[in-house]
Each structure stands twice: as C-alpha cells, then as structure tokens.
C-alpha atoms as a PDB file:
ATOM      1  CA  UNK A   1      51.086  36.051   3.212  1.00  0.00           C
ATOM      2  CA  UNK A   2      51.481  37.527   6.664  1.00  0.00           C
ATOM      3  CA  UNK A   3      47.694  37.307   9.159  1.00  0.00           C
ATOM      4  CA  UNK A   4      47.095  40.502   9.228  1.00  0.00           C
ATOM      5  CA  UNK A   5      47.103  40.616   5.122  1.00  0.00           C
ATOM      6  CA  UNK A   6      44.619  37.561   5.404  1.00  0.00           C
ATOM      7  CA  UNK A   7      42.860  39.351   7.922  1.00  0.00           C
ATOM      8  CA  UNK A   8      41.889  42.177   5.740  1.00  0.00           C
ATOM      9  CA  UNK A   9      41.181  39.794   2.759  1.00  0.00           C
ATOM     10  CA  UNK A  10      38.501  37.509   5.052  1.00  0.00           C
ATOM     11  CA  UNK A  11      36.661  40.654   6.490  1.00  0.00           C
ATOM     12  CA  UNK A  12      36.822  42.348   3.469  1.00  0.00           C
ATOM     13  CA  UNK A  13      35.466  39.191   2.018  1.00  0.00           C
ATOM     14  CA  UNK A  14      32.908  39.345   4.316  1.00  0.00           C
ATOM     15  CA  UNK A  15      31.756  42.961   3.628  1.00  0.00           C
ATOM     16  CA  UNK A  16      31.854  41.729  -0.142  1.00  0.00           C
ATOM     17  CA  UNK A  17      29.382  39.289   0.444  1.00  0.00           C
ATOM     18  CA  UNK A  18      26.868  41.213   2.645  1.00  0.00           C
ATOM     19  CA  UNK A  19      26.607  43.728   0.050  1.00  0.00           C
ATOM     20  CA  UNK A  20      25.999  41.344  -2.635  1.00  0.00           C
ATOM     21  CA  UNK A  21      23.532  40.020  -0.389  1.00  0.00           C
ATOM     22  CA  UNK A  22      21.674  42.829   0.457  1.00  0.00           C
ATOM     23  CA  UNK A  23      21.664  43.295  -3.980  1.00  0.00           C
ATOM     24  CA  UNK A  24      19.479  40.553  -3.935  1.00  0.00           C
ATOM     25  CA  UNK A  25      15.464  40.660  -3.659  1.00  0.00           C
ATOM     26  CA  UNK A  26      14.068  41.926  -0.203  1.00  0.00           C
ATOM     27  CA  UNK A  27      10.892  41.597   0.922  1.00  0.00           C
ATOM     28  CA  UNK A  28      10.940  41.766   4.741  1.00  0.00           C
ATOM     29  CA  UNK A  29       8.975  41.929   7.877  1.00  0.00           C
ATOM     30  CA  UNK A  30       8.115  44.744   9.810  1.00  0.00           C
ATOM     31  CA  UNK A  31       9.629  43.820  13.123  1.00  0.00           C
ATOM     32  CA  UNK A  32      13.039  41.848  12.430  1.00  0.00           C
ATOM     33  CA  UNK A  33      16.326  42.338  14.893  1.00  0.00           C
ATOM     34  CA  UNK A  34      19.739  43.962  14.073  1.00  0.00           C
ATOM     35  CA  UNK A  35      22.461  41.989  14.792  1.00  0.00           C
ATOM     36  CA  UNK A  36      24.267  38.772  15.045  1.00  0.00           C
ATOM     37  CA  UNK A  37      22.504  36.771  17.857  1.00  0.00           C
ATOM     38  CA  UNK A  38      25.357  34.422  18.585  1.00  0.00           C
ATOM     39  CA  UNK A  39      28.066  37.104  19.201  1.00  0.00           C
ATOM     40  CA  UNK A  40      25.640  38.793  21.303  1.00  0.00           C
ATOM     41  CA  UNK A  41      24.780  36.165  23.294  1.00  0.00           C
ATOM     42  CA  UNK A  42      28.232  33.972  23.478  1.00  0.00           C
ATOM     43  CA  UNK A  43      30.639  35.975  21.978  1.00  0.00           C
ATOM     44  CA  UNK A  44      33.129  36.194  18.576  1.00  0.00           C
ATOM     45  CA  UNK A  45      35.242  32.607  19.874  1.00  0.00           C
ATOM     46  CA  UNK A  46      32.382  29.616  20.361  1.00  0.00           C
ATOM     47  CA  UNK A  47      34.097  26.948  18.732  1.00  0.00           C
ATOM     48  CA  UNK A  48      37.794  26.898  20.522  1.00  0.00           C
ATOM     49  CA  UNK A  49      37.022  25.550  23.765  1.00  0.00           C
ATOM     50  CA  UNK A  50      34.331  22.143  24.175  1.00  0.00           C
ATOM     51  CA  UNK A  51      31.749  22.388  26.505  1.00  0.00           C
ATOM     52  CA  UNK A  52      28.198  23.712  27.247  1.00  0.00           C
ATOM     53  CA  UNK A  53      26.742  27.445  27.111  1.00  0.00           C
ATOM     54  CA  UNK A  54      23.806  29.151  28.679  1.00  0.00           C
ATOM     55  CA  UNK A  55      22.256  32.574  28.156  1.00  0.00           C
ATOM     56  CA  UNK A  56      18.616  34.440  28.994  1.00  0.00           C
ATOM     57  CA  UNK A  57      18.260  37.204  27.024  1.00  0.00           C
ATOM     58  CA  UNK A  58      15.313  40.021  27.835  1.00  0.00           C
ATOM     59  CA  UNK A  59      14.928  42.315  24.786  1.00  0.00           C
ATOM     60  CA  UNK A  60      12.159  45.366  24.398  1.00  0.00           C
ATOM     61  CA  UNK A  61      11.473  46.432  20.950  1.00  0.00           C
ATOM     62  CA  UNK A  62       9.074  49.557  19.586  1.00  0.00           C
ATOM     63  CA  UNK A  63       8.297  50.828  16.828  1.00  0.00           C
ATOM     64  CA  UNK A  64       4.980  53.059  14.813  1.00  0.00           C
ATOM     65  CA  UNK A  65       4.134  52.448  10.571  1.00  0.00           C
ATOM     66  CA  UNK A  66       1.609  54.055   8.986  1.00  0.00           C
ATOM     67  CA  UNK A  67      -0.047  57.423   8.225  1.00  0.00           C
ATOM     68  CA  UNK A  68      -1.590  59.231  11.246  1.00  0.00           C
ATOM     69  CA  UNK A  69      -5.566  58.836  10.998  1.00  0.00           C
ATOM     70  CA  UNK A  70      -3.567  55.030  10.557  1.00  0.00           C
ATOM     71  CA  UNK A  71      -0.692  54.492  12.519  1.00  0.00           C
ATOM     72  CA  UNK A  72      -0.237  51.349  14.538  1.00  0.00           C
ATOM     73  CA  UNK A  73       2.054  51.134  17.804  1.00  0.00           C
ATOM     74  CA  UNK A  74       3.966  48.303  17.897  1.00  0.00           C
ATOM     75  CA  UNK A  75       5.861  46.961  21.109  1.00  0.00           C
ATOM     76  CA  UNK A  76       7.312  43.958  22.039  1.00  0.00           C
ATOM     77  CA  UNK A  77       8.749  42.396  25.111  1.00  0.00           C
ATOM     78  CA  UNK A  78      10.981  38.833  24.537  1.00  0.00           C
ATOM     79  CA  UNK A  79      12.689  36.849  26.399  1.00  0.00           C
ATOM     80  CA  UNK A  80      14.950  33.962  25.092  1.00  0.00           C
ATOM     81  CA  UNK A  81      16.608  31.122  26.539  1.00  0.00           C
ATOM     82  CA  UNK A  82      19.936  30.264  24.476  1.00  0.00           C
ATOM     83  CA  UNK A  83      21.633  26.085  25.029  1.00  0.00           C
ATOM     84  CA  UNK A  84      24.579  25.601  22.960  1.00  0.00           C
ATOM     85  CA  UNK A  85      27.521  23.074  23.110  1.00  0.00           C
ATOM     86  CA  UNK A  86      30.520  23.022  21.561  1.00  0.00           C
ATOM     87  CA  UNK A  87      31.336  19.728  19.555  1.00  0.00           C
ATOM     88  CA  UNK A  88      35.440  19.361  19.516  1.00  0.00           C
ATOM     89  CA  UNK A  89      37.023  22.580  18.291  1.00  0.00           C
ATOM     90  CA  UNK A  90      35.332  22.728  14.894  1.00  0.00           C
ATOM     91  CA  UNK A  91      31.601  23.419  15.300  1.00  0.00           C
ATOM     92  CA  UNK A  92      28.697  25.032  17.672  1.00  0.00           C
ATOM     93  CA  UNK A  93      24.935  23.870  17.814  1.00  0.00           C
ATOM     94  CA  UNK A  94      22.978  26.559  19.329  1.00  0.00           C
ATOM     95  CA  UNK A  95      19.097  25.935  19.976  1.00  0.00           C
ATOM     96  CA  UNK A  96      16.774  28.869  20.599  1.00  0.00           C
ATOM     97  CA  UNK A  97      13.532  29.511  22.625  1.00  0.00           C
ATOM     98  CA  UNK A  98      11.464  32.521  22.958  1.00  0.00           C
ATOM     99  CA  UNK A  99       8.991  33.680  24.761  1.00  0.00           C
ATOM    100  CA  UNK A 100       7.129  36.953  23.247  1.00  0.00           C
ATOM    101  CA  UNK A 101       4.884  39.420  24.564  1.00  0.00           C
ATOM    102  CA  UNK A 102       3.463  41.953  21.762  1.00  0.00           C
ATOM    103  CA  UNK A 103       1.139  44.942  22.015  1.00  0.00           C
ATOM    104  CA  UNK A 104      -0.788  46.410  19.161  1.00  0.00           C
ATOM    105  CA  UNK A 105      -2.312  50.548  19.175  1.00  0.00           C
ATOM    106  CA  UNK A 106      -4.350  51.089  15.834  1.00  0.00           C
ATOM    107  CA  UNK A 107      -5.659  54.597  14.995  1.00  0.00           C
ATOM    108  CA  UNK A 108      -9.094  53.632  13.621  1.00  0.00           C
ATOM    109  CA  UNK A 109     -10.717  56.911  13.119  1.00  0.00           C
ATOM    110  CA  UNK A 110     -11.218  59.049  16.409  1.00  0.00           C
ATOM    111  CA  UNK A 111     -10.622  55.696  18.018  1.00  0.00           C
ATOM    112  CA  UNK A 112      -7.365  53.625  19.787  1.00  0.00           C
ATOM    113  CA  UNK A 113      -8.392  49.569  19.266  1.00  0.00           C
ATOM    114  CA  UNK A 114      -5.918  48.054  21.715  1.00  0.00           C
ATOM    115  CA  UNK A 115      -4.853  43.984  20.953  1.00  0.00           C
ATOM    116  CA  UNK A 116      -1.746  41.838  22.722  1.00  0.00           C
ATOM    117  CA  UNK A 117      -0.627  38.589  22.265  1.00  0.00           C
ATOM    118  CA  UNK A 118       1.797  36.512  24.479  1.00  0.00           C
ATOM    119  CA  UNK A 119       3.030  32.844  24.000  1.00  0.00           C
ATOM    120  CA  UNK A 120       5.698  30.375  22.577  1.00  0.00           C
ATOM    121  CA  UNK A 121       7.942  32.302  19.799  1.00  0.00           C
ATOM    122  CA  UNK A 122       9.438  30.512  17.171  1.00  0.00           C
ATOM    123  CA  UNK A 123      12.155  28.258  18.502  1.00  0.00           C
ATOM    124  CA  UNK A 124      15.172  28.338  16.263  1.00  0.00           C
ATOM    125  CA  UNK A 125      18.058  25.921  15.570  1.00  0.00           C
ATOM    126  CA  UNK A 126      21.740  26.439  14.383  1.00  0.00           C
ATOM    127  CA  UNK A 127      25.365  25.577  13.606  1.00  0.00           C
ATOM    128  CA  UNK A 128      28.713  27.114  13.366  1.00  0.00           C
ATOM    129  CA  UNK A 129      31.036  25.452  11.581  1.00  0.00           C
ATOM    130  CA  UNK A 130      34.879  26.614  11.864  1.00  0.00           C
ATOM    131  CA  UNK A 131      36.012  26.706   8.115  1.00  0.00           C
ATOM    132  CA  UNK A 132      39.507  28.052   9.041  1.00  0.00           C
ATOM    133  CA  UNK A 133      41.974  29.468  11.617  1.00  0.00           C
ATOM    134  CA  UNK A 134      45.407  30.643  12.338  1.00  0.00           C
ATOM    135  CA  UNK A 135      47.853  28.832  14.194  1.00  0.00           C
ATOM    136  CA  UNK A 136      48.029  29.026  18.406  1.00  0.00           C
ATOM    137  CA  UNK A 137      49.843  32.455  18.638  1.00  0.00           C
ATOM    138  CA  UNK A 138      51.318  32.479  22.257  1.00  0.00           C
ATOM    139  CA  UNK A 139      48.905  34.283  24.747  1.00  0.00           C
ATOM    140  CA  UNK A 140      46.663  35.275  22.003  1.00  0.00           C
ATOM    141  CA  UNK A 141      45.372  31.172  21.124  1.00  0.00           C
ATOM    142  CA  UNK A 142      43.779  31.595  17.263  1.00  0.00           C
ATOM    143  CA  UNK A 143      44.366  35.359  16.238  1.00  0.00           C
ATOM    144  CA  UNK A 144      42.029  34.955  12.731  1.00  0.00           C
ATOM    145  CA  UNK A 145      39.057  33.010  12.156  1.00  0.00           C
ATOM    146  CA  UNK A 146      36.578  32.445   9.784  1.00  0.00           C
ATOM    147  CA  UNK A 147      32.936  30.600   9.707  1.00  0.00           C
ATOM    148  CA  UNK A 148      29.579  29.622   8.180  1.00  0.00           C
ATOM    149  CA  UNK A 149      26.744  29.286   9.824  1.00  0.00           C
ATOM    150  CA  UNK A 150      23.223  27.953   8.625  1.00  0.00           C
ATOM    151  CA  UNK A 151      20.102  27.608  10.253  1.00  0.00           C
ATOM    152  CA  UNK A 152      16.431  27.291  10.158  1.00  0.00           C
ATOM    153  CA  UNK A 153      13.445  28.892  12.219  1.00  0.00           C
ATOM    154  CA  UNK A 154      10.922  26.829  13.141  1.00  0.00           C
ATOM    155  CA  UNK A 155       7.034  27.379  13.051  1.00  0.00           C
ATOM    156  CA  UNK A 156       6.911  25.979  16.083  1.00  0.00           C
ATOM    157  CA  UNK A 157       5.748  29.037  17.870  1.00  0.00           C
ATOM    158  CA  UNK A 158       2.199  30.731  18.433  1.00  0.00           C
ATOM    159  CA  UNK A 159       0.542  32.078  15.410  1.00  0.00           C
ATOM    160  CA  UNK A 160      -3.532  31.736  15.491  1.00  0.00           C
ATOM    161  CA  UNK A 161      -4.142  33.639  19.325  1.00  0.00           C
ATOM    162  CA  UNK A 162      -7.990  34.712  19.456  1.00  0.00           C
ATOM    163  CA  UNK A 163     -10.284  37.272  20.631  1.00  0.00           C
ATOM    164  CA  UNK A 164     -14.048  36.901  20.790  1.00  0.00           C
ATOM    165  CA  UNK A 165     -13.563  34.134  17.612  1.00  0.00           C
ATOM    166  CA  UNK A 166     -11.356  36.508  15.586  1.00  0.00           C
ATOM    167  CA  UNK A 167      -7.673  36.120  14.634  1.00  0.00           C
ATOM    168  CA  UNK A 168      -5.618  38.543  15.968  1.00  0.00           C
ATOM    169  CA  UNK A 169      -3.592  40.965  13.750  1.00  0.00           C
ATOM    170  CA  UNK A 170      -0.022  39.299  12.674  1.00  0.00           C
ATOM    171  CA  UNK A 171       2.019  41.452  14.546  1.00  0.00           C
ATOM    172  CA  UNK A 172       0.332  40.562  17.342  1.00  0.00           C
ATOM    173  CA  UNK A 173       0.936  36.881  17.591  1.00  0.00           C
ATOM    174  CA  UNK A 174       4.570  35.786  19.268  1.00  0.00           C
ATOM    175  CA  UNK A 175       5.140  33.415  16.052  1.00  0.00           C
ATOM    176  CA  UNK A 176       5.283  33.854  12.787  1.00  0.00           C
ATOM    177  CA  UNK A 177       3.901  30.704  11.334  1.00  0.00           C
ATOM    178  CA  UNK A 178       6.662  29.803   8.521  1.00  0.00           C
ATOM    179  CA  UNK A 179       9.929  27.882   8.178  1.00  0.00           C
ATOM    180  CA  UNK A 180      12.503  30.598   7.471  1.00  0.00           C
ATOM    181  CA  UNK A 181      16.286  28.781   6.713  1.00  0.00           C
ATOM    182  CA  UNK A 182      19.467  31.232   6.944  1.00  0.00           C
ATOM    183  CA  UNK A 183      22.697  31.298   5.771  1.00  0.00           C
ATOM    184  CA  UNK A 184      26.072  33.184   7.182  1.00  0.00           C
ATOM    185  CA  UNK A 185      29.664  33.855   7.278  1.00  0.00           C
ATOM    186  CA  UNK A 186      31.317  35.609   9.927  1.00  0.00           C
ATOM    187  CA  UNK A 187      35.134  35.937  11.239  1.00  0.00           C
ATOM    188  CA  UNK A 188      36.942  37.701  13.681  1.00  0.00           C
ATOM    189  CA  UNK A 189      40.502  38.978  13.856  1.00  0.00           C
ATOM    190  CA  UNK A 190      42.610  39.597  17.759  1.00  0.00           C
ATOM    191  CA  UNK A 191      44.433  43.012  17.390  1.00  0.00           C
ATOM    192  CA  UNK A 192      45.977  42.238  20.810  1.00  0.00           C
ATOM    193  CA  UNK A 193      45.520  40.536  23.821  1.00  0.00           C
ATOM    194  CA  UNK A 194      42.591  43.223  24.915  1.00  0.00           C
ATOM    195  CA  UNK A 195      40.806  44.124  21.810  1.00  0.00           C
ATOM    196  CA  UNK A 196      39.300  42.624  18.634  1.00  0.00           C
ATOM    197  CA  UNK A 197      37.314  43.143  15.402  1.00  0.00           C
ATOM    198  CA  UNK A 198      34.483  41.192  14.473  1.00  0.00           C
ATOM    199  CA  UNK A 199      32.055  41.233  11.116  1.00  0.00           C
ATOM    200  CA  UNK A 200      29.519  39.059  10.250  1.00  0.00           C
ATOM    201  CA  UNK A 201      26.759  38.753   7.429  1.00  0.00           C
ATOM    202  CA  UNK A 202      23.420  36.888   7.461  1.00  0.00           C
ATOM    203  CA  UNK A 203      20.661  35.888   4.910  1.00  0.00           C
ATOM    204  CA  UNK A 204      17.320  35.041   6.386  1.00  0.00           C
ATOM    205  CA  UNK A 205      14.274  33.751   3.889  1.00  0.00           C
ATOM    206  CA  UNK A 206      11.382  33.776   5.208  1.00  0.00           C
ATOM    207  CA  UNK A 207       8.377  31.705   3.747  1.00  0.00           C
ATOM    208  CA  UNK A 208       4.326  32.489   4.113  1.00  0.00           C
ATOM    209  CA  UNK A 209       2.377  30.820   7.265  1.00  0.00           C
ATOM    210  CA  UNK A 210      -1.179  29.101   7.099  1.00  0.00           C
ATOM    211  CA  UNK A 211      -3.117  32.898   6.340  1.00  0.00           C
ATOM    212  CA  UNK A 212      -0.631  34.163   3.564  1.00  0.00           C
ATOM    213  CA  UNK A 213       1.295  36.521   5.294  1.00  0.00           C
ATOM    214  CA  UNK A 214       4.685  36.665   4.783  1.00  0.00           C
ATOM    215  CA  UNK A 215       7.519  37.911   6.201  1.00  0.00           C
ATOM    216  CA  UNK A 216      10.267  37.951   3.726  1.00  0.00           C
ATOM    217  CA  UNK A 217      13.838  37.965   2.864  1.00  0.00           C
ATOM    218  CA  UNK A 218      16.452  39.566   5.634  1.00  0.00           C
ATOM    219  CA  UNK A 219      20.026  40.568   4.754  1.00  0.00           C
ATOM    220  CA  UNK A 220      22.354  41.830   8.034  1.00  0.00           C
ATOM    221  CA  UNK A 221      25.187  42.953   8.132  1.00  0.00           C
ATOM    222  CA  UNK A 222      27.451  43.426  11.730  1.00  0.00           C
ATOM    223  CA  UNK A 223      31.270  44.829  12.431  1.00  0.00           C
ATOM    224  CA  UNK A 224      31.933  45.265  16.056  1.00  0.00           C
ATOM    225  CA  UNK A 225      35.321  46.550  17.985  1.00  0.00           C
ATOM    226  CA  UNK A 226      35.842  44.257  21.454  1.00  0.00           C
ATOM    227  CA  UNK A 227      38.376  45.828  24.318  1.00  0.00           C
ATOM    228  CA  UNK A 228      38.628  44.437  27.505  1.00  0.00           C
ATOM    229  CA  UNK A 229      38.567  47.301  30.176  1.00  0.00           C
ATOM    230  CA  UNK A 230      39.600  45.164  32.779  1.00  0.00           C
ATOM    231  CA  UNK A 231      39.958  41.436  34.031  1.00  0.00           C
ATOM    232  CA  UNK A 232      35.897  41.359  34.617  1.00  0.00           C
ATOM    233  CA  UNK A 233      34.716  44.047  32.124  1.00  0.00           C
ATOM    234  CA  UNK A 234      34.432  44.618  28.461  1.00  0.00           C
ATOM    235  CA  UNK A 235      33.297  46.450  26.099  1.00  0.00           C
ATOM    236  CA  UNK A 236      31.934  46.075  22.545  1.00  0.00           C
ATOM    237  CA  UNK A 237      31.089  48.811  20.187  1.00  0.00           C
ATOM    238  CA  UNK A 238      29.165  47.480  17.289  1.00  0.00           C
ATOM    239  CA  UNK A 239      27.521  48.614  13.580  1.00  0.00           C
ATOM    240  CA  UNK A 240      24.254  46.660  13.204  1.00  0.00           C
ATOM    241  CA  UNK A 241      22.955  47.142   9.392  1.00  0.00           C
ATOM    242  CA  UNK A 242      19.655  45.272   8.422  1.00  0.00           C
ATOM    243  CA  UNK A 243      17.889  45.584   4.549  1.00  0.00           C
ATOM    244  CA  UNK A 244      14.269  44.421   3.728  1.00  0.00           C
ATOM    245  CA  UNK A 245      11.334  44.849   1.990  1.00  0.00           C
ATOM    246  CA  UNK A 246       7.854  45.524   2.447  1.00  0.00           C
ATOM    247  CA  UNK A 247       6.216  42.424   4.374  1.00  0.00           C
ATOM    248  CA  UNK A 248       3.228  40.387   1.698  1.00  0.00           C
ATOM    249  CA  UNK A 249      -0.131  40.800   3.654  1.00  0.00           C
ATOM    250  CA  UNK A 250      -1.694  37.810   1.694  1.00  0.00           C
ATOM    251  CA  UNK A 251      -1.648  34.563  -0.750  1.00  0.00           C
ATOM    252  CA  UNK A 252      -2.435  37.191  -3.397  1.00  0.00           C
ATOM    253  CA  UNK A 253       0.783  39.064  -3.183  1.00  0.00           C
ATOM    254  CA  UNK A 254       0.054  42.377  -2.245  1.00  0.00           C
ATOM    255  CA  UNK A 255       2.651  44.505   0.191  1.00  0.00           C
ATOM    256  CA  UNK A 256       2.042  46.625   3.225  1.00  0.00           C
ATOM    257  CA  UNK A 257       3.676  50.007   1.758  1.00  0.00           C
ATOM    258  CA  UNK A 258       4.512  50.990   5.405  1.00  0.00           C
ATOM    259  CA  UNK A 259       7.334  48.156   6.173  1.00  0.00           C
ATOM    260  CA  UNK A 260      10.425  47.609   5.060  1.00  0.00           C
ATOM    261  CA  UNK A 261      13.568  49.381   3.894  1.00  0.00           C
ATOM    262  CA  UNK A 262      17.519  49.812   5.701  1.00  0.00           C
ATOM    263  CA  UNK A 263      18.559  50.857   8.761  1.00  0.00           C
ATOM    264  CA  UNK A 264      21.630  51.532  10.654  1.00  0.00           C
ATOM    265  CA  UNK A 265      21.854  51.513  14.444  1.00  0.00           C
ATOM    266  CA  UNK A 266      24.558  51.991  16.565  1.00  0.00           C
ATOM    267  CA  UNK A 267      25.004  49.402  19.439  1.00  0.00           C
ATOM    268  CA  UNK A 268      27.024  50.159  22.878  1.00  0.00           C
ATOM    269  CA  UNK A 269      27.260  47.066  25.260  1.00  0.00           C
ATOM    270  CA  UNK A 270      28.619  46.363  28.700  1.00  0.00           C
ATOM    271  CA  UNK A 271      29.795  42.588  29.670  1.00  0.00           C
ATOM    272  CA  UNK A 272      30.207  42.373  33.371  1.00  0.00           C
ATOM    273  CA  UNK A 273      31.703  38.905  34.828  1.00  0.00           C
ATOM    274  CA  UNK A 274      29.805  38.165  38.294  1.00  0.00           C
ATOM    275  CA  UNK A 275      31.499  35.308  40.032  1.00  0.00           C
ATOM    276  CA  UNK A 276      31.453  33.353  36.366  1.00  0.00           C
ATOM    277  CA  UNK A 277      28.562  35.036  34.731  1.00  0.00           C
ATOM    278  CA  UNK A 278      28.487  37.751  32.396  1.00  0.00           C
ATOM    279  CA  UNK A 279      25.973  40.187  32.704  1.00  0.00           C
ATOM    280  CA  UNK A 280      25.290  42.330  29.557  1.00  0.00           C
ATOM    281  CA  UNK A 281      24.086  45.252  28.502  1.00  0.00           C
ATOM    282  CA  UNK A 282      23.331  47.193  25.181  1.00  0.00           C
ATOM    283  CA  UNK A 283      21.075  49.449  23.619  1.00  0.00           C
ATOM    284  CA  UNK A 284      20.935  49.842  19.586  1.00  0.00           C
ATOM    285  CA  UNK A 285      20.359  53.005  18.366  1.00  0.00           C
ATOM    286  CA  UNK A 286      19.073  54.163  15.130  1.00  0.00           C
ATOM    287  CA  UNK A 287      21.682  56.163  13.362  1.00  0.00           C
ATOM    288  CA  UNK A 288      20.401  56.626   9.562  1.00  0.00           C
ATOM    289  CA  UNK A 289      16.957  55.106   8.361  1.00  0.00           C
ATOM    290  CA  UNK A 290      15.834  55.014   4.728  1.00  0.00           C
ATOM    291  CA  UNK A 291      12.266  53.226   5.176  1.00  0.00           C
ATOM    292  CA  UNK A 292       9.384  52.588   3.185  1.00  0.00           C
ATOM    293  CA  UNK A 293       6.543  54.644   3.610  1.00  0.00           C
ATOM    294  CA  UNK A 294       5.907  56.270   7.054  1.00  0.00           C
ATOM    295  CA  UNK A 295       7.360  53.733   9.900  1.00  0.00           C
ATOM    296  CA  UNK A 296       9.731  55.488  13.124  1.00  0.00           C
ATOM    297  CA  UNK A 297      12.111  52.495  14.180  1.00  0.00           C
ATOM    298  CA  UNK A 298      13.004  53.221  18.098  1.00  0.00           C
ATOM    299  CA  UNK A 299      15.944  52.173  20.155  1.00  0.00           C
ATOM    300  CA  UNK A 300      16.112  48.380  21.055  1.00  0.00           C
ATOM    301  CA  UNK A 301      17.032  47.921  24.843  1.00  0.00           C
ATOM    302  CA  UNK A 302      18.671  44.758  25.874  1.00  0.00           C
ATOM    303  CA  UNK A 303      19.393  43.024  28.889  1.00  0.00           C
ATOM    304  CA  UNK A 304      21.420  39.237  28.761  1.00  0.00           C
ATOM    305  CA  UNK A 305      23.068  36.682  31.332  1.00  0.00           C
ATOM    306  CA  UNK A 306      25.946  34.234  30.071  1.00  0.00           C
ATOM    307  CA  UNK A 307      26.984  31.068  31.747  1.00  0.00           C
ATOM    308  CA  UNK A 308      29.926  28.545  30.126  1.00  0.00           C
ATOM    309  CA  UNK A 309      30.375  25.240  31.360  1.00  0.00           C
ATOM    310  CA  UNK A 310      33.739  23.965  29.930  1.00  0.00           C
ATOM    311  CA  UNK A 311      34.093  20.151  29.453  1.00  0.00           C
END
C-alpha cells in the first residue's frame, strides 16, 4: 500500500467521521468558532520536534439573531494566550487562557438597551496524541500523519457579571459556566517540500452552567491547503465547517429559535516569520449559511503571534 493510497484512506477517514458526527444530535450555542485552534495557532506538525510553544491570539467576532422590533447585536473582542510543550515525539499538551470582551445591542421596542461584559474566559486544556506516521522521507521528515485529540473546557471563567444587582444576559458574560469535554481526529499529508493538506474533525459537548443555560453540542469540520511562498512566508487556504443547534435558554428545556444551524466560511491566512516569530493573519468568511431562524453570521478577523522554543 503505497502513502499516498493511505493518505487518501486517513483523510477520507476523516471526512467519514465528521459527517457522521455532524448526524448526531446538535444543540449549539450562538457564538461558537470555526476552526481547528491548534493548527491555527501552532500549525499541522506539533508533535515531531520536543520543546515549548507560545502564541497570543487577538480575535473579533460579530454577529445579529433575532427578528427586527428584536434583534440583538452581538460583538466580541478575545484575546488568548496559548503554552504548549511537546512531550517526546508522540504527544502535545496545550493549555488555554482567554480573556473576553463582549457587547450586547437589544431592540426593545423604540429603544437600544446597551450591556458589556469583560473578564476571565474559560481556560481550556488539551492533548494530541500521535496515533501513527510514515517513515522519515529524506527532506520531507514524516510525509502522513494521523491523531486524536481530547479535551475539556473548564468553567473556570466569568459567568455571573452584574449590573445594578441583575445578572447580565448570557452572551454577555466572557464564560460560559459549564464543563464542555471534546473529542478529535485530525491528519495531515506533505505533497512536497512547499505545500500540504490538512483535515481535521472535532466534537464539542457542552453541558448547562449554574442558571440553566446551555450551550450545546458542536461538530467542526476543517481541510486546509499549506504552500510556503518563500523561506519566511506562507500561506494557508482553509474550509472551516461548523453544525449546531439552537442554544437551551433554561433548566426547563426550551430553545432560543434564533441560534443555531451550519455554516461554511472561507479562511485566507498569512504566516510571516519575524526574526523567529510568526506573525499571522486570517479572516473567515461566510460562504453558505443555512441558520435557524433570523441570525446574520459576519466575518471573523484574526490577528496571532507564534514563538517555538525547541529543547
């Protein structure tokens, strides 16, 4: 069985599974990212060379659900601090911490009401565990590989920020207030010594916080084209698919008609090395939209530094 045979087996594999994931029961939040957080932040190889990695990660987000004598404006501003390290040649831990800042417009009759939030997201923990590789090839080091990642998201982060005694709205607060596990398989496949294919799939569950609200079950699916443009710039062209439901308001069960559904955006980014860092930058774009109810998803802009510290 020749690589590139395997090749197409493992990503097809992996585009087998993401749509047998996304089969499965959805009910999701209202604002959830696109994309595979890792490879955006640290790229398709993290587990071939030991050592430490740092990235800082500045991401704006917008979006408007509801009717119009209804509609709420959502924005959000985060910035996250990525620390992973590289254990041997087999396995990443990556640790997560971000920092939101949310805004909230609500149409209440002939009136705006105006609410933000800002504080500790929900930190978020990880591994990557190599399952399987190809041989050293010459220049190219491991031309196929395939691994699982699983991970949980705290409730660590802010959910119960006040004004004048009263809660603020949910999508207001920088934390959601539950323990949400995940679950993923990803690979990646060297066409040459300048480009690359990568694909990825992710589960994300979701449970309710302290007030009932839940946002639920995620499934994302990613395939991105690498090609190095020269010896300090790539690029990456990527496909960033998410699926979900319609978020649960409260312990009783009921839904918020105006969240949920699947998206596709399109996703250009930039990696620039200066003097050891790489500089990125990438904006997703919605391409196709099938949402519940009335919601307008906007472009997500996105602006990230990478450091690697080998051992």
């Amino acid at each position: 069985m020749t690589i590139a045979f395997r090749a197409r087996i493992i990503l097809g594999s992996i585009a087998a599974l993401a749509f047998a994931l996304t089969a499965l029961r959805a009910e999701a939040c209202s604002i959830c990212r696109c994309g595979d957080p890792t490879f955006n932040a640290l790229g398709k190889d993290v587990t071939s060379e030991p050592g430490f990695r740092f990235a800082f990660d500045i991401d704006r987000f917008s979006k408007t659900q509801g009717p119009p004598e209804e509609q709420e404006s959502i924005v959000e501003d985060r910035y996250t601090a990525v620390g992973a390290y590289t254990l041997g040649s087999r396995a990443l831990l990556v640790a997560r911490v971000p920092f939101a800042q949310r805004t909230l417009d609500e149409r209440v009759g002939d009136e705006i009401e105006h609410s933000e939030g800002s504080g500790l997201g929900d930190p978020e923990l990880s591994a990557q565990i190599r399952l399987w590789s190809s041989p050293l090839d010459g220049d190219l080091g491991r031309r196929l590989s395939f691994s699982a990642t699983v991970g949980v998201k705290t409730s660590w982060g802010e959910n119960d920020i006040e004004k004048d005694g009263e809660r603020l709205d949910e999508h207001v607060q920088p934390g959601t207030g539950s323990t949400d596990p995940f679950f993923g398989v990803s690979g990646y496949y060297l066409l040459n010594t300048k480009s690359s294919l990568f694909a990825s799939v992710q589960r994300r569950l979701p449970g309710a916080n302290d007030f009932g609200y839940q946002y639920g079950d995620i499934s994302l699916l990613n395939f991105a084209y690498e090609r190095k443009l020269t010896t300090n710039l790539d690029s990456v062209l990527e496909l960033n698919y998410r699926h979900a439901g319609r978020d649960q308001i409260d312990g009783s069960g009921d839904l918020d008609p105006n969240t949920g559904g699947s998206i596709l955006y399109l996703t250009p980014r930039v990696l620039v090395n200066v003097g050891g860092v790489v500089v990125r930058f990438a904006a997703q774009i919605p391409v196709s939209e099938s949402l519940y109810g009335v919601q307008n998803e906007k472009p997500v802009y996105n602006i990230g530094f990478t450091r690697s510290f080998g051992k």
